[in-house]
Protein backbone atom coordinates (compact mmCIF):
# COMPACT_ATOMS: atom_id res chain seq x y z
CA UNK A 1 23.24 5.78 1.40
CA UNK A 2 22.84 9.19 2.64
CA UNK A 3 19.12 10.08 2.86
CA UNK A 4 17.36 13.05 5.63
CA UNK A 5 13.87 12.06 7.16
CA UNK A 6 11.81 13.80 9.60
CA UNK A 7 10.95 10.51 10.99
CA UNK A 8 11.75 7.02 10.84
CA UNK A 9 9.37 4.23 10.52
CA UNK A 10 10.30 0.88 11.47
CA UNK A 11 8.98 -3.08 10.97
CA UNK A 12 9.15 -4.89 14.11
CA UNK A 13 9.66 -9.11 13.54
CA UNK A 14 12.39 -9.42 10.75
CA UNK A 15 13.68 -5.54 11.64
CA UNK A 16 14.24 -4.95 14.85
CA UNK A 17 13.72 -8.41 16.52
CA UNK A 18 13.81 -11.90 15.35
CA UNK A 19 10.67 -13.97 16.51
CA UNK A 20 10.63 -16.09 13.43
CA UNK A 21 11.40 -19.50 15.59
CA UNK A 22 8.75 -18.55 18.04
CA UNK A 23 6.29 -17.79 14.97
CA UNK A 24 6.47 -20.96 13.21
CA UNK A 25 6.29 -22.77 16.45
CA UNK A 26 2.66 -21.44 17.65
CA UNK A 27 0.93 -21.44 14.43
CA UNK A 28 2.23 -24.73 13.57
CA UNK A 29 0.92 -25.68 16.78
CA UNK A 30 -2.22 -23.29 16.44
CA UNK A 31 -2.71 -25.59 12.46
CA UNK A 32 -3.01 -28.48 14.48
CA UNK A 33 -5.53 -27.57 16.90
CA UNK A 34 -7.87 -26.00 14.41
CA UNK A 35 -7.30 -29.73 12.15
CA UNK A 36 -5.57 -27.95 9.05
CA UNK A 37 -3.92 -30.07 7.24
CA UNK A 38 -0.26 -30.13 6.76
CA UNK A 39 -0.36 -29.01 2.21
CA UNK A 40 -2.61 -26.39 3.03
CA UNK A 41 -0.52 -24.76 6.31
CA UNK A 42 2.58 -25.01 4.06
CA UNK A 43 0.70 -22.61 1.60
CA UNK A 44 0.61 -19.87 3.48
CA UNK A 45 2.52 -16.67 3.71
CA UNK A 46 3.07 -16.25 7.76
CA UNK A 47 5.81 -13.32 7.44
CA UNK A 48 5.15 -9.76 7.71
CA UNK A 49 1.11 -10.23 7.22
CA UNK A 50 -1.55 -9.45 10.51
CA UNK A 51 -2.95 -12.37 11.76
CA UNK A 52 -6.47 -12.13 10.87
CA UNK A 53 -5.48 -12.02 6.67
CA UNK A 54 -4.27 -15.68 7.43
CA UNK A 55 -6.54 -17.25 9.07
CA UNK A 56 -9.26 -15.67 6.86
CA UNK A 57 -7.70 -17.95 4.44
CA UNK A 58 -7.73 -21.17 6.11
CA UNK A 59 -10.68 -20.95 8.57
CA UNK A 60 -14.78 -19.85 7.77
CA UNK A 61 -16.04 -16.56 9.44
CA UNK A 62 -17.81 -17.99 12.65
CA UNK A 63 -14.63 -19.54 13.84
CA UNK A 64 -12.22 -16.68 13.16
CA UNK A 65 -12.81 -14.46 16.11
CA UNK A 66 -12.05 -17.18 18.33
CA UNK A 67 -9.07 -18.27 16.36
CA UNK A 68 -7.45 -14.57 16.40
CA UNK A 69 -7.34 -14.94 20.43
CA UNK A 70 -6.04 -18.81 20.14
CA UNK A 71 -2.91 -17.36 17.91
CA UNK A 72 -2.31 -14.14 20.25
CA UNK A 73 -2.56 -16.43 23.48
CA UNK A 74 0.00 -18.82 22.08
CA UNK A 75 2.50 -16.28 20.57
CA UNK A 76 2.44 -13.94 23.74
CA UNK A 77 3.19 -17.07 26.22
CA UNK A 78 5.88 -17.98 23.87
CA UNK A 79 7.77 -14.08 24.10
CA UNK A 80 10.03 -15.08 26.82
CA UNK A 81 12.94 -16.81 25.39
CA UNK A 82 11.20 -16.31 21.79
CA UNK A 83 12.53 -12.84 20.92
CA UNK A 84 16.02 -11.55 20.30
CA UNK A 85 17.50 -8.27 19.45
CA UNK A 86 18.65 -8.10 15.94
CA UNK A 87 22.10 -6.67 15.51
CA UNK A 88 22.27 -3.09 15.51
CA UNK A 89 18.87 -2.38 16.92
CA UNK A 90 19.89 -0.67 20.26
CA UNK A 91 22.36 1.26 18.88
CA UNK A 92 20.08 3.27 16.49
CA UNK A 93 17.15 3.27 18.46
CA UNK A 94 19.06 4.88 21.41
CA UNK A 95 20.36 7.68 19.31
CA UNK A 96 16.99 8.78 18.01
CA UNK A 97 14.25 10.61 20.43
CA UNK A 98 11.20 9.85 20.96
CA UNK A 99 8.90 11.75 17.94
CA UNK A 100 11.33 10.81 15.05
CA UNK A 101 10.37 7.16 15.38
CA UNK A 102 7.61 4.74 15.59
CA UNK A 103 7.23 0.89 15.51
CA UNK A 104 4.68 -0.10 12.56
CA UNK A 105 4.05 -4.15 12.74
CA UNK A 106 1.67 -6.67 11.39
CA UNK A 107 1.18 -8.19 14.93
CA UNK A 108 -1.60 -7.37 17.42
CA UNK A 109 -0.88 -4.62 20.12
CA UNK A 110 -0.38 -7.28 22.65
CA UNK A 111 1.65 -8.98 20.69
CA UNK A 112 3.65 -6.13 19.54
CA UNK A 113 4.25 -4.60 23.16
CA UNK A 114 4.77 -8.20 24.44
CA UNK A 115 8.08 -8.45 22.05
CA UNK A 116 9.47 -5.55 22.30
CA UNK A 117 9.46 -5.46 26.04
CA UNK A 118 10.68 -9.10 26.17
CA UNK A 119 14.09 -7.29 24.41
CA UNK A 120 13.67 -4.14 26.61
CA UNK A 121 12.60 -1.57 23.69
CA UNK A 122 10.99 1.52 24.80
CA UNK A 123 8.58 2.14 21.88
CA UNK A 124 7.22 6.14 21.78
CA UNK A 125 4.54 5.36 18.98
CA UNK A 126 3.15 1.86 17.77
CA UNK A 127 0.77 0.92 14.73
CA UNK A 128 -0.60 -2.68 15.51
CA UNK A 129 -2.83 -4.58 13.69
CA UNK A 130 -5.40 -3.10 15.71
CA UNK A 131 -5.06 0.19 14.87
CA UNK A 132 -5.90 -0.08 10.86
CA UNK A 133 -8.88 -2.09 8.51
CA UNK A 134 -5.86 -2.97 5.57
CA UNK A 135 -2.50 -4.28 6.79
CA UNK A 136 0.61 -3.79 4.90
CA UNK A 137 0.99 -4.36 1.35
CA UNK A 138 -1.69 -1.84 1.94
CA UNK A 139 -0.28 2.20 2.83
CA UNK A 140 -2.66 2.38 6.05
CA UNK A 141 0.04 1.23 8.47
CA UNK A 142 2.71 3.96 7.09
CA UNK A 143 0.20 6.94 7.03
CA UNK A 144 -1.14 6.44 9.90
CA UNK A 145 2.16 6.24 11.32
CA UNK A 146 2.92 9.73 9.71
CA UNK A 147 0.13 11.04 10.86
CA UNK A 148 0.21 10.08 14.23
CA UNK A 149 3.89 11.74 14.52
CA UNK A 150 2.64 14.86 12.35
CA UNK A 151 5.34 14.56 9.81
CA UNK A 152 4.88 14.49 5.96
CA UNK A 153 4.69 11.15 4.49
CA UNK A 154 7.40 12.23 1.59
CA UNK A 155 9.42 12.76 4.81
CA UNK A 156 9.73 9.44 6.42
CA UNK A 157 11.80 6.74 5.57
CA UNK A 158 10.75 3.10 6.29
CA UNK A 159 12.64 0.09 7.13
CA UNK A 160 11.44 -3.36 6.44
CA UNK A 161 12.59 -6.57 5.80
CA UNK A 162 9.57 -8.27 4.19
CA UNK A 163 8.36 -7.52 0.72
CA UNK A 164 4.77 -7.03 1.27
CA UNK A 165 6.12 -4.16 4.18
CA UNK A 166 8.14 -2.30 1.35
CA UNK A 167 5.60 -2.00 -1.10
CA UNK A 168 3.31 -0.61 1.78
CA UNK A 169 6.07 2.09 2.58
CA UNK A 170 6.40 2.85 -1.32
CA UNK A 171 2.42 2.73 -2.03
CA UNK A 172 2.58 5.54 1.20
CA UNK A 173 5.37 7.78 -0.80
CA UNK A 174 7.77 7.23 1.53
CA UNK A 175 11.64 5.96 0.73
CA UNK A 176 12.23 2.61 1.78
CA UNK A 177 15.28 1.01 3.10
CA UNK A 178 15.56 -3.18 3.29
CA UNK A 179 17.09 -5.30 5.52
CA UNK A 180 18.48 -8.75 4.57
CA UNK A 181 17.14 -10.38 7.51
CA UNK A 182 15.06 -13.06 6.18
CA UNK A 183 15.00 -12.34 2.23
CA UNK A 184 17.41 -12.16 -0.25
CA UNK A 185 18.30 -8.65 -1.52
CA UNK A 186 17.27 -9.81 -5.35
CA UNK A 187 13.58 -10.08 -3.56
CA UNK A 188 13.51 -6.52 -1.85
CA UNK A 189 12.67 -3.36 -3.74
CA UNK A 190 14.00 -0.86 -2.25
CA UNK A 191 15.67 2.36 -2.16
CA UNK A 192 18.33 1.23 -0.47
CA UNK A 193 19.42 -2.74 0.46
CA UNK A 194 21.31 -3.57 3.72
CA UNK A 195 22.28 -6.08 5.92
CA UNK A 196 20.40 -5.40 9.18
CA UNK A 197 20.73 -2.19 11.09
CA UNK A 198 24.33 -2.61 12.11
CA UNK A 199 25.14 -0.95 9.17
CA UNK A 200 22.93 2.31 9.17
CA UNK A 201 23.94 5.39 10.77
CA UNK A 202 21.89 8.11 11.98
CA UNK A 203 22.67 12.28 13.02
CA UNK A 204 19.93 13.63 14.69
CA UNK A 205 19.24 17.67 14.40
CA UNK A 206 16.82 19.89 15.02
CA UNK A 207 15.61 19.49 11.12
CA UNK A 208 15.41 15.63 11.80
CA UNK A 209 17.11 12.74 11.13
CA UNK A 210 20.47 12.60 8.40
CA UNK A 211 21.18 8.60 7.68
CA UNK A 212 24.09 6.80 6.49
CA UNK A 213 25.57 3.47 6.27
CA UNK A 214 28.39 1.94 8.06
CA UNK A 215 31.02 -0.18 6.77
């Protein structure tokens, strides 16, 4: 891989953290309080999709509002001791300054800022669930991501983990690299497949950011 960005754009659960235990845990939990039974939890897509797509597909209108705070409550008293670095986060978040980067997840803001300060990530720009009407396989996130760091969208490379997340950053125009965190490489379209982010390098200039894989 050798590509040159203007600005990275990262996933956060699957990318730079792993929550995944933590996840399961509180919706499972959250299933059971709510009475959904066991086939129709199992169904459902939890990875890499905001919060309020999934329970619009178990749960009817008047109760969703109420069920979007019961999931966020659960999940953010569950961060401590539910988040870990994934390997080779630190290291390439450290050597890239704040303005070439932001932080682009499915969760809440809450959430979102809950996890990455559990692993002590200093985050200069975050899209949350919050912040858009159509979550990711939907462009919104990316763009607004872009736009929010003033950079061209054909100039920012995204890095995802999740499927639905790399056809967002391709439906945006941006180049995509995957990580193999929690899918196979066979299921990721991407520009370019790796491992996790142990194995990306990045040189930061004044003309942005030139990447390139380790090992």
């Amino acid at each position: 891989m050798k590509m040159h960005a203007e600005a990275l754009l990262f996933d956060n659960d699957g990318t730079l953290v792993s929550s995944m235990e933590s996840v399961h845990r509180c919706w499972a939990r959250w299933a059971r309080e709510y009475g959904i039974a066991e086939e129709a939890f199992a169904r459902v897509v939890l990875h890499g999709r905001p919060a309020t797509e999934i329970i619009a597909e178990l749960l009817p209108e008047e109760v969703r509002a109420e069920a979007l705070a019961r999931i966020e409550a659960l999940e953010v008293a569950d961060v401590p001791g539910g988040v870990v670095l994934l390997p080779g986060t630190k290291e390439l978040l450290s050597a890239l300054p704040a303005g070439r980067w932001a932080v682009v997840t499915s969760a809440t803001r809450p959430l979102a800022e809950a996890r990455l300060r559990e692993v002590g990530i200093d985050f200069p720009e975050l899209v949350a669930a919050d912040d858009i009407t159509r979550g990711k396989p939907d462009p919104e996130p990316f763009l607004l991501a872009a736009r929010r760091l003033g950079v061209d969208p054909a100039r920012c490379v995204v890095f995802e983990d999740a499927p639905a997340g790399l056809a967002a950053g391709r439906a945006a125009g941006m180049r995509t690299v995957a990580l193999t965190t929690t899918h196979p490489a066979e299921e990721l379209d991407a520009d370019v497949v790796v491992r996790d982010l142990s194995a990306v390098s990045a040189l930061v200039t004044d003309a942005g950011v030139t990447l390139g894989t380790i090992g």
